[in-house]
C-alpha atoms as a PDB file:
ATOM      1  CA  UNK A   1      29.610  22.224  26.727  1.00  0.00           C
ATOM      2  CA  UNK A   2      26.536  21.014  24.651  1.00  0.00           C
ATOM      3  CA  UNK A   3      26.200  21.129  21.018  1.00  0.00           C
ATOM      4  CA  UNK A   4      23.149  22.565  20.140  1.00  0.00           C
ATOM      5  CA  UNK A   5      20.823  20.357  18.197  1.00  0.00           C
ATOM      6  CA  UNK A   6      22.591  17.139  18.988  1.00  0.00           C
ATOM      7  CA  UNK A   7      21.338  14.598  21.991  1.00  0.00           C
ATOM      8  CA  UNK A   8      23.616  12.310  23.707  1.00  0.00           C
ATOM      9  CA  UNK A   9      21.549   9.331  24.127  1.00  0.00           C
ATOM     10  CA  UNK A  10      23.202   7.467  26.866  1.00  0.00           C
ATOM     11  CA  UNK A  11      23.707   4.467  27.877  1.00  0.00           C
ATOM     12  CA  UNK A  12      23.645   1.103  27.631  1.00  0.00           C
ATOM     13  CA  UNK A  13      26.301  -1.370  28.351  1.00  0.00           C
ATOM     14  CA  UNK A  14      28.386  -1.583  25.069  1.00  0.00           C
ATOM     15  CA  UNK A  15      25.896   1.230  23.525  1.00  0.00           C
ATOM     16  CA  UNK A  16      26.314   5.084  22.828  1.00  0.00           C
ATOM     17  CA  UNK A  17      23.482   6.938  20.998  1.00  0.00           C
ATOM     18  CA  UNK A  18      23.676   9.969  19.325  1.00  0.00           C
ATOM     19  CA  UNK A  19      20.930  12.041  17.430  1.00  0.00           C
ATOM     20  CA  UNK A  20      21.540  15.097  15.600  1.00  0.00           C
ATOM     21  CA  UNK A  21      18.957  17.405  14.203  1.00  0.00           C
ATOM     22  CA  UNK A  22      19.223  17.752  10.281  1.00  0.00           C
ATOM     23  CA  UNK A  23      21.043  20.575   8.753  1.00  0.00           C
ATOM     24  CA  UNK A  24      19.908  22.134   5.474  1.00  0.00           C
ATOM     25  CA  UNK A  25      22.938  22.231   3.509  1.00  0.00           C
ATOM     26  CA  UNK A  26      25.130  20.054   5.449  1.00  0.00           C
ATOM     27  CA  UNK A  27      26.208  16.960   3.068  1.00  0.00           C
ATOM     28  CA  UNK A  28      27.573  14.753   5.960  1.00  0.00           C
ATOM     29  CA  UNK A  29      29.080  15.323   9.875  1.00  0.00           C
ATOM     30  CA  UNK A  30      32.412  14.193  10.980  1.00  0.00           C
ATOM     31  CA  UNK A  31      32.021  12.561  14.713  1.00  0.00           C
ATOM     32  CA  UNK A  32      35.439  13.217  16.708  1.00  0.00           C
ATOM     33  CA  UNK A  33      36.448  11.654  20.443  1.00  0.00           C
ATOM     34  CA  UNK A  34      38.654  12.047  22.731  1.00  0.00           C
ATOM     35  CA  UNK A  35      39.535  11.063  26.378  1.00  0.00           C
ATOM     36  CA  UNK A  36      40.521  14.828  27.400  1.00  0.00           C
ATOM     37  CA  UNK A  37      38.539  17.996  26.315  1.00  0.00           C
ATOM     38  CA  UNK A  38      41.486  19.506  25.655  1.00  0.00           C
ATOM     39  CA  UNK A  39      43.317  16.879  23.722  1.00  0.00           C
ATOM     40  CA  UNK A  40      43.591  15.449  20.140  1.00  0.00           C
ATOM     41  CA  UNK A  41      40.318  14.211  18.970  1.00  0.00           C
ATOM     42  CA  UNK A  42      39.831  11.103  16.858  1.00  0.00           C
ATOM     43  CA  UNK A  43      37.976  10.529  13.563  1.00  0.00           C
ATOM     44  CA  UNK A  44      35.098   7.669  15.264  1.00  0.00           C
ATOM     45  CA  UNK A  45      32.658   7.808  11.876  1.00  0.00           C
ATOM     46  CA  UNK A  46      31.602  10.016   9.337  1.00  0.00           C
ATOM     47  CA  UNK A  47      27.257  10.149   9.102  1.00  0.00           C
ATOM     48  CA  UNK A  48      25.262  11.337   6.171  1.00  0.00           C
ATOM     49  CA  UNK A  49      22.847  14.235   6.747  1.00  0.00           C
ATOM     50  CA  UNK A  50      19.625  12.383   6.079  1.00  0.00           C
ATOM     51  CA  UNK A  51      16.980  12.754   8.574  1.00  0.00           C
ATOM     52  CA  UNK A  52      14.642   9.330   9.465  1.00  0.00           C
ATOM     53  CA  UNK A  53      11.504   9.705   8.751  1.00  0.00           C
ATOM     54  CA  UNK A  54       9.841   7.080  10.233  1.00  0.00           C
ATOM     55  CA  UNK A  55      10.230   6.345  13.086  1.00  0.00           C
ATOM     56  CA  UNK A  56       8.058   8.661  15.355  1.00  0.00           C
ATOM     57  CA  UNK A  57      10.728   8.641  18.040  1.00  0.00           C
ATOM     58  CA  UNK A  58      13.648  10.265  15.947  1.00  0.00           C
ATOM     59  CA  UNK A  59      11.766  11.556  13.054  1.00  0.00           C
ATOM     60  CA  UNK A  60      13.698  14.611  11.271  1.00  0.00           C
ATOM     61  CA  UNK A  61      16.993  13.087  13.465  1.00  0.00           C
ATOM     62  CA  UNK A  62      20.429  11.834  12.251  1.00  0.00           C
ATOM     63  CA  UNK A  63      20.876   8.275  14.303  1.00  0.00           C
ATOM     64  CA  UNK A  64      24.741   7.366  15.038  1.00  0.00           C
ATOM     65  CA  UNK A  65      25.282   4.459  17.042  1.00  0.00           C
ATOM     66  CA  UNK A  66      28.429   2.868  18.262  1.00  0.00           C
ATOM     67  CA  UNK A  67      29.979   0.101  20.416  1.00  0.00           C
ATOM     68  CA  UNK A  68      32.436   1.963  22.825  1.00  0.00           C
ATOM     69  CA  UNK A  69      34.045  -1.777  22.935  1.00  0.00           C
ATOM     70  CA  UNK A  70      34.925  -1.453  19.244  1.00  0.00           C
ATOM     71  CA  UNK A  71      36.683   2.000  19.688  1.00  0.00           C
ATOM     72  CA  UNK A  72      40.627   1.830  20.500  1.00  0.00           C
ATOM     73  CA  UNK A  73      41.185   3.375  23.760  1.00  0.00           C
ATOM     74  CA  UNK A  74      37.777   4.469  25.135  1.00  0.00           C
ATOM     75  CA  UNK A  75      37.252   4.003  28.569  1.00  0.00           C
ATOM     76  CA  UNK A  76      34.371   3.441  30.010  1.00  0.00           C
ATOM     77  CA  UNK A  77      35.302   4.339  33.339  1.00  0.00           C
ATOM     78  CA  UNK A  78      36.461   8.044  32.925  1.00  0.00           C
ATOM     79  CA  UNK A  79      34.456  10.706  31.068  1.00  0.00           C
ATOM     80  CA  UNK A  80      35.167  11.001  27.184  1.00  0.00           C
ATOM     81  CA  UNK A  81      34.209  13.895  24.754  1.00  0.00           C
ATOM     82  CA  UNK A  82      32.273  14.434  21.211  1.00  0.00           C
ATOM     83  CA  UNK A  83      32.981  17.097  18.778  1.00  0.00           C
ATOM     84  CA  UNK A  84      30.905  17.249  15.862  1.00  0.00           C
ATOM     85  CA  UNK A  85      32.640  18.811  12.407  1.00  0.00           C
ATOM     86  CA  UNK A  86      29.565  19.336   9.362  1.00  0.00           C
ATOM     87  CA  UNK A  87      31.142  18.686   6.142  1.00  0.00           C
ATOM     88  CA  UNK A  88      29.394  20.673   3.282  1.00  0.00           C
ATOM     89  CA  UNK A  89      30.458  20.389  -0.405  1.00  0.00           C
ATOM     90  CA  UNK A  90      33.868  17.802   0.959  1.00  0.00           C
ATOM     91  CA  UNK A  91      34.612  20.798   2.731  1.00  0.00           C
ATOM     92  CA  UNK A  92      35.020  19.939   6.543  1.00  0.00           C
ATOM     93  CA  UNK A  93      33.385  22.958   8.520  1.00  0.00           C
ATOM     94  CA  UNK A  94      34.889  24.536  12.224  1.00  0.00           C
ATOM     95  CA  UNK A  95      34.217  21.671  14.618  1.00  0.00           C
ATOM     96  CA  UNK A  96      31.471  22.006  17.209  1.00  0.00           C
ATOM     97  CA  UNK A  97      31.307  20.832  21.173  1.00  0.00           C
ATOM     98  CA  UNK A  98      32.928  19.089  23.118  1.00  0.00           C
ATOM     99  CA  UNK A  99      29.846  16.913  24.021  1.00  0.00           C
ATOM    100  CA  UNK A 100      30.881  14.805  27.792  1.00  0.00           C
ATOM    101  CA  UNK A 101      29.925  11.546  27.213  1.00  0.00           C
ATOM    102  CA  UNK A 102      29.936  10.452  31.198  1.00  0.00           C
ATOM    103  CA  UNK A 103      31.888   7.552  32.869  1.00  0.00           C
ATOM    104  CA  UNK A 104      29.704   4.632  32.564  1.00  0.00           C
ATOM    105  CA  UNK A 105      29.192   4.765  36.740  1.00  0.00           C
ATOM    106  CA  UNK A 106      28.207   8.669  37.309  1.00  0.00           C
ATOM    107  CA  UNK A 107      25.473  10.564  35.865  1.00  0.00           C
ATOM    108  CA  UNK A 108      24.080   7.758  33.706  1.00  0.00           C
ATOM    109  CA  UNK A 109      20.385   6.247  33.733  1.00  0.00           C
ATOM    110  CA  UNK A 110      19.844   2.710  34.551  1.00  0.00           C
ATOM    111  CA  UNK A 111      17.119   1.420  32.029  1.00  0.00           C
ATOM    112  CA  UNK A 112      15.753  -1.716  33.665  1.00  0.00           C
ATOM    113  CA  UNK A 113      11.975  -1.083  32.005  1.00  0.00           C
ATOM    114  CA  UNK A 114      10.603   0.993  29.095  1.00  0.00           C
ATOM    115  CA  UNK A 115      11.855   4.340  30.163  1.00  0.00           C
ATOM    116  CA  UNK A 116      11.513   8.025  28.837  1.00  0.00           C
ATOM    117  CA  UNK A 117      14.821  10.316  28.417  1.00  0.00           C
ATOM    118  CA  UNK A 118      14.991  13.775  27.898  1.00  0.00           C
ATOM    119  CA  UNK A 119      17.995  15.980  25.561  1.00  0.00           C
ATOM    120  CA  UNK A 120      17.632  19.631  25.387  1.00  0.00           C
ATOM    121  CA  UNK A 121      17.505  21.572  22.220  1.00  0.00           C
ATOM    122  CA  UNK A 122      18.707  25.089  23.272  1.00  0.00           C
ATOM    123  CA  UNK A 123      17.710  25.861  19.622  1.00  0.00           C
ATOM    124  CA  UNK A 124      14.046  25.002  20.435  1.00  0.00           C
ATOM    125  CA  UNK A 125      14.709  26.308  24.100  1.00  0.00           C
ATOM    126  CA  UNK A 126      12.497  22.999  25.290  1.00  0.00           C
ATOM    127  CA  UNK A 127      13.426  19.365  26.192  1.00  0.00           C
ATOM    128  CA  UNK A 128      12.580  16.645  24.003  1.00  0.00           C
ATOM    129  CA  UNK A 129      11.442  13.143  25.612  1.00  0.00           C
ATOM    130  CA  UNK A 130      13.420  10.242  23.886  1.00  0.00           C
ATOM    131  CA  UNK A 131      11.540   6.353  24.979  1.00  0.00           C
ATOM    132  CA  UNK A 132      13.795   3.305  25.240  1.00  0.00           C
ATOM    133  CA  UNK A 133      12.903  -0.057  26.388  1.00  0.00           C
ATOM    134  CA  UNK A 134      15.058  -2.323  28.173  1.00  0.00           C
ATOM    135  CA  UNK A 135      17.544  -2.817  25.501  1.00  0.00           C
ATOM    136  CA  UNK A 136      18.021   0.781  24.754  1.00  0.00           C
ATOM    137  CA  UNK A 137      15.600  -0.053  21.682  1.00  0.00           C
ATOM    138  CA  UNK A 138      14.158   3.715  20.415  1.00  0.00           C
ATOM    139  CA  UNK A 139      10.009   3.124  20.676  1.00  0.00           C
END
């Protein structure tokens, strides 16, 4: 399951993007994981609702970012799962996914050279191209 609006940006070594389109209303999202779909998810950050606006690349995207290294009990071998939970007025809101993250060695792209990636936004009903170089760096 996808949530809608929200790109897994994915992967580099030690590095797990994540952009999420911006919410009128929303104050902040919650960002849950967990090893299971099923299972009991784990606070991994709370990000504010403000859109970047400039660079081209995300522009009008929340940008979360984290080291899977730095996160108790992730494994990067196995597949692990996103929920997102909007929090308007301190009020946490019904969560949203589960968003697979894959194992690091299936279904993953390789970026060896400035490369585009695609999320879809079943809101917009199109794919949006996402350009990395090398390190992963947004262009």
């Amino acid at each position: 399951m996808a949530i809608s609006g929200t790109q897994l940006i994915y992967r580099l070594t030690n590095t797990i993007r994540i952009l999420i389109d911006y919410r009128v209303g929303v104050d902040s999202f919650n960002i849950y994981w967990c090893s299971t779909s099923g299972g009991v998810y784990a606070l991994l950050a709370n990000v504010l609702n403000i859109a970047n606006k400039t660079n081209p690349a995300i522009r009008g995207k929340i940008y979360f970012e984290f080291a899977p290294s730095a996160v108790v009990g992730w494994n990067n071998a196995q597949t692990n799962y996103i929920k997102l939970e909007p929090v308007i007025g301190g009020a946490p809101q019904p969560q949203e996914g589960p968003m697979i993250v894959p194992a690091k060695s299936t279904d993953t792209v390789s970026i060896d050279r400035s490369t585009v990636i695609k999320g879809y936004n079943s809101a917009e009903d199109r794919f949006i191209p996402i350009t990395v170089d090398s390190t992963g760096k947004l262009l």
